[in-house]
N, C-alpha and C. Protein backbone atom coordinates (compact mmCIF):
# COMPACT_ATOMS: atom_id res chain seq x y z
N UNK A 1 -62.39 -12.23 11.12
CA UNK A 1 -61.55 -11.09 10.78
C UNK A 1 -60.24 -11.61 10.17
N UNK A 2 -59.78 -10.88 8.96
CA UNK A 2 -58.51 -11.76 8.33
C UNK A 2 -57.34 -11.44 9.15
N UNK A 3 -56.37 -11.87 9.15
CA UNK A 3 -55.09 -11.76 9.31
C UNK A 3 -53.82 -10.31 9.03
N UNK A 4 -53.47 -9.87 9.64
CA UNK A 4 -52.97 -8.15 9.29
C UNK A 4 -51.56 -8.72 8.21
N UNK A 5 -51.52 -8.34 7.32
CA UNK A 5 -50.49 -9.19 5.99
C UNK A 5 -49.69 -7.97 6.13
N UNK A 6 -48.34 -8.08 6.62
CA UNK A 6 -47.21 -6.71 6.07
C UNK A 6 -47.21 -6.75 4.90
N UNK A 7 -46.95 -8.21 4.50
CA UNK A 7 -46.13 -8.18 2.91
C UNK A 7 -47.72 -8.50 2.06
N UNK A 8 -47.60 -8.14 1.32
CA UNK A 8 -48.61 -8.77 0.51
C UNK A 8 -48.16 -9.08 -0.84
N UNK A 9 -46.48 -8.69 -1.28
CA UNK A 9 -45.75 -9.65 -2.66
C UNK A 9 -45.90 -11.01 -2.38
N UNK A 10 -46.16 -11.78 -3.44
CA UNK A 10 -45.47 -13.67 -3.30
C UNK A 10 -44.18 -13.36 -3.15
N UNK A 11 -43.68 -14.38 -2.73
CA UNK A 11 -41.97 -14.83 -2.42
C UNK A 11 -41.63 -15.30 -3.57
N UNK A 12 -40.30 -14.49 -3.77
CA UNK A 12 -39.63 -15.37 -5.33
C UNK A 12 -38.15 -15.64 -4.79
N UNK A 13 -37.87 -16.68 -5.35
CA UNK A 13 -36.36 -17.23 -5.18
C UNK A 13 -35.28 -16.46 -5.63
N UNK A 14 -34.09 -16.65 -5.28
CA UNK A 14 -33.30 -16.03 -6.01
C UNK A 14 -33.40 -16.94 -7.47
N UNK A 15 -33.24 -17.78 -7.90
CA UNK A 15 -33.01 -18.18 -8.61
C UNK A 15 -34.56 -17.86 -9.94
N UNK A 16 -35.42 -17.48 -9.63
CA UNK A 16 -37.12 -16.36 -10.07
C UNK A 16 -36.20 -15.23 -10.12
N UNK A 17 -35.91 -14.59 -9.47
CA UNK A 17 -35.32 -13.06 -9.98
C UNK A 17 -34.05 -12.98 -10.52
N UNK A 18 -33.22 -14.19 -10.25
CA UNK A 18 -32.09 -14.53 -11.64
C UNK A 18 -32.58 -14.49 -13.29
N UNK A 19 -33.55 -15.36 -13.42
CA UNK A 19 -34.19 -15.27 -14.40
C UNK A 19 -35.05 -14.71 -15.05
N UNK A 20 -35.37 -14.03 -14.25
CA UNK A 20 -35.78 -12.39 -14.43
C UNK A 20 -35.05 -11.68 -15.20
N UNK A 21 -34.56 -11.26 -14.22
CA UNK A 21 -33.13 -10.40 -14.97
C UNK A 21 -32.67 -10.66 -15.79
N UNK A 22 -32.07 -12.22 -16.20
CA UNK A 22 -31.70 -12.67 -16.76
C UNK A 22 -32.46 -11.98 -18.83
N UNK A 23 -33.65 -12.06 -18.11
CA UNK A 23 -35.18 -12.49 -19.58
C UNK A 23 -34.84 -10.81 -19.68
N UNK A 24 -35.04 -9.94 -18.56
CA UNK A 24 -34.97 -8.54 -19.27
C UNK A 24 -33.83 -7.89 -19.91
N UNK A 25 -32.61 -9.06 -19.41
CA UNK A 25 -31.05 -8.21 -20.44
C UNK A 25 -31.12 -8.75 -21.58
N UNK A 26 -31.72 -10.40 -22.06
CA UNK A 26 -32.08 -10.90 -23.35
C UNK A 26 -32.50 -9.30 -24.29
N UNK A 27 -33.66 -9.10 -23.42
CA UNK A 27 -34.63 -8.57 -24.29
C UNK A 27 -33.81 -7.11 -24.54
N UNK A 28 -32.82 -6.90 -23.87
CA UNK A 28 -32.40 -5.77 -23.97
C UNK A 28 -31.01 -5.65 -24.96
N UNK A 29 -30.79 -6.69 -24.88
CA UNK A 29 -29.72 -6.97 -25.86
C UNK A 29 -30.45 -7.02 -27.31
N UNK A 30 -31.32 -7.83 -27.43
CA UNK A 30 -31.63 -7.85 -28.73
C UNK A 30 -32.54 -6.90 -28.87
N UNK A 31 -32.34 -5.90 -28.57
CA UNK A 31 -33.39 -4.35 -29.00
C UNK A 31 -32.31 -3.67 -29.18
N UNK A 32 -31.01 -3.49 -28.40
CA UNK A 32 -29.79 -2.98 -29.12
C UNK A 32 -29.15 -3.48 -30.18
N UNK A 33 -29.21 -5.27 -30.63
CA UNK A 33 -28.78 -5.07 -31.09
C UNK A 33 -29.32 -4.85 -32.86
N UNK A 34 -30.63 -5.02 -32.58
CA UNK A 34 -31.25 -4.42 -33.77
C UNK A 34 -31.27 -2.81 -33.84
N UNK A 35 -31.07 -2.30 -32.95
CA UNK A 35 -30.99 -1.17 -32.96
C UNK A 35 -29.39 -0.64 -33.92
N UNK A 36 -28.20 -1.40 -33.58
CA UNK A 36 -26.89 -0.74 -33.85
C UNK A 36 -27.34 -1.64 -35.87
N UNK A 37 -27.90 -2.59 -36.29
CA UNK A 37 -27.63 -3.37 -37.26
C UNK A 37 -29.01 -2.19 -38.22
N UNK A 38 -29.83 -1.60 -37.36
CA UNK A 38 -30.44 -0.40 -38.55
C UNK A 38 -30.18 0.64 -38.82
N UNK A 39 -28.79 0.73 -37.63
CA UNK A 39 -28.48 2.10 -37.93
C UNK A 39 -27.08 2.49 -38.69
N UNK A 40 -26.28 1.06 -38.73
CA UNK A 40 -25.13 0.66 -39.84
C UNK A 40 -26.06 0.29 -40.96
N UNK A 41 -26.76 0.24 -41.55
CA UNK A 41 -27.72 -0.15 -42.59
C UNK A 41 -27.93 1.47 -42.92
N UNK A 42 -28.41 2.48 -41.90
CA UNK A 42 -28.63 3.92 -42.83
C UNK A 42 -27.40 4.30 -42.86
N UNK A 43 -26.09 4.09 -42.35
CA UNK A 43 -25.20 4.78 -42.62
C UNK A 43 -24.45 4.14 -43.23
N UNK A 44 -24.40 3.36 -43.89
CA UNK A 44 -23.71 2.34 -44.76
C UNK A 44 -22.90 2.78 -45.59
N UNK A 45 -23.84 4.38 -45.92
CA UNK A 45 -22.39 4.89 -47.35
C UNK A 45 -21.49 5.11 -46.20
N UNK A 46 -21.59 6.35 -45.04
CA UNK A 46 -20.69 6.51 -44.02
C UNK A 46 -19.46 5.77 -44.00
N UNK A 47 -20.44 4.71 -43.52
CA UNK A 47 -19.20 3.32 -43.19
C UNK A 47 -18.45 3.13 -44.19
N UNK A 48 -18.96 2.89 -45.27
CA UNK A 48 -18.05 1.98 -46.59
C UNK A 48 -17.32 3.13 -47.12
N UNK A 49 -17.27 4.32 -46.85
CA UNK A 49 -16.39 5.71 -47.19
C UNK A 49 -15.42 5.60 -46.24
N UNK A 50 -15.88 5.47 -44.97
CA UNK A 50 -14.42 4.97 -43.90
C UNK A 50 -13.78 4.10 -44.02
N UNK A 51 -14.01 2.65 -44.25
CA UNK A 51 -13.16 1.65 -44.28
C UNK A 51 -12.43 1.84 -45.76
N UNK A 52 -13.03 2.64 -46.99
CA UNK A 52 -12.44 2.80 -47.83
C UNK A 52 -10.91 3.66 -47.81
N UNK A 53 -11.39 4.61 -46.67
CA UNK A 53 -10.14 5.74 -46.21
C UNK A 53 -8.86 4.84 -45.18
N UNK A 54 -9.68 3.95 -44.67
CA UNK A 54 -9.22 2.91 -43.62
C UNK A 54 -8.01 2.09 -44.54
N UNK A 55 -8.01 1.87 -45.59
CA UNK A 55 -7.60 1.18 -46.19
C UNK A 55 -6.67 1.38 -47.02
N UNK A 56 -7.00 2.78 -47.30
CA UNK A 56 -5.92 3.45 -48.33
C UNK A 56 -4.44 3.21 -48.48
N UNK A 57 -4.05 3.09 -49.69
CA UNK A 57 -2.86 2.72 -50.16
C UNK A 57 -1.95 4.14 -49.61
C-alpha cells in the first residue's frame, strides 16, 4: 500500500522561483515593450505633430 502524500508539488528553492519570476517579468517586459514601439509607429504622425507643437518658436 503506498504512502498517504499531502503534498504532491516537487520542492523548489527560493532561488527556482526567483528565476521564475524573474523569466516571467523578462517576458513581460519585452511584450510591453514591443507593444509601446508598435503603437508609437501607428501614431507617429500624432507624435511628430506634438513634438512639432513642443517645439514651437
Amino acid at each position: 500500500m503506498p504512502v498517504y502524500q499531502t503534498r504532491k508539488r516537487k520542492y523548489t528553492s527560493r532561488k527556482e522561483r526567483v528565476q521564475r519570476s524573474n523569466r516571467f517579468l523578462r517576458i513581460l517586459a519585452t511584450f510591453a515593450v514591443v507593444g509601446l514601439v508598435a503603437l508609437a509607429f501607428f501614431r507617429r504622425k500624432n507624435i511628430l505633430n506634438w513634438v512639432e507643437t513642443y517645439f514651437m518658436d
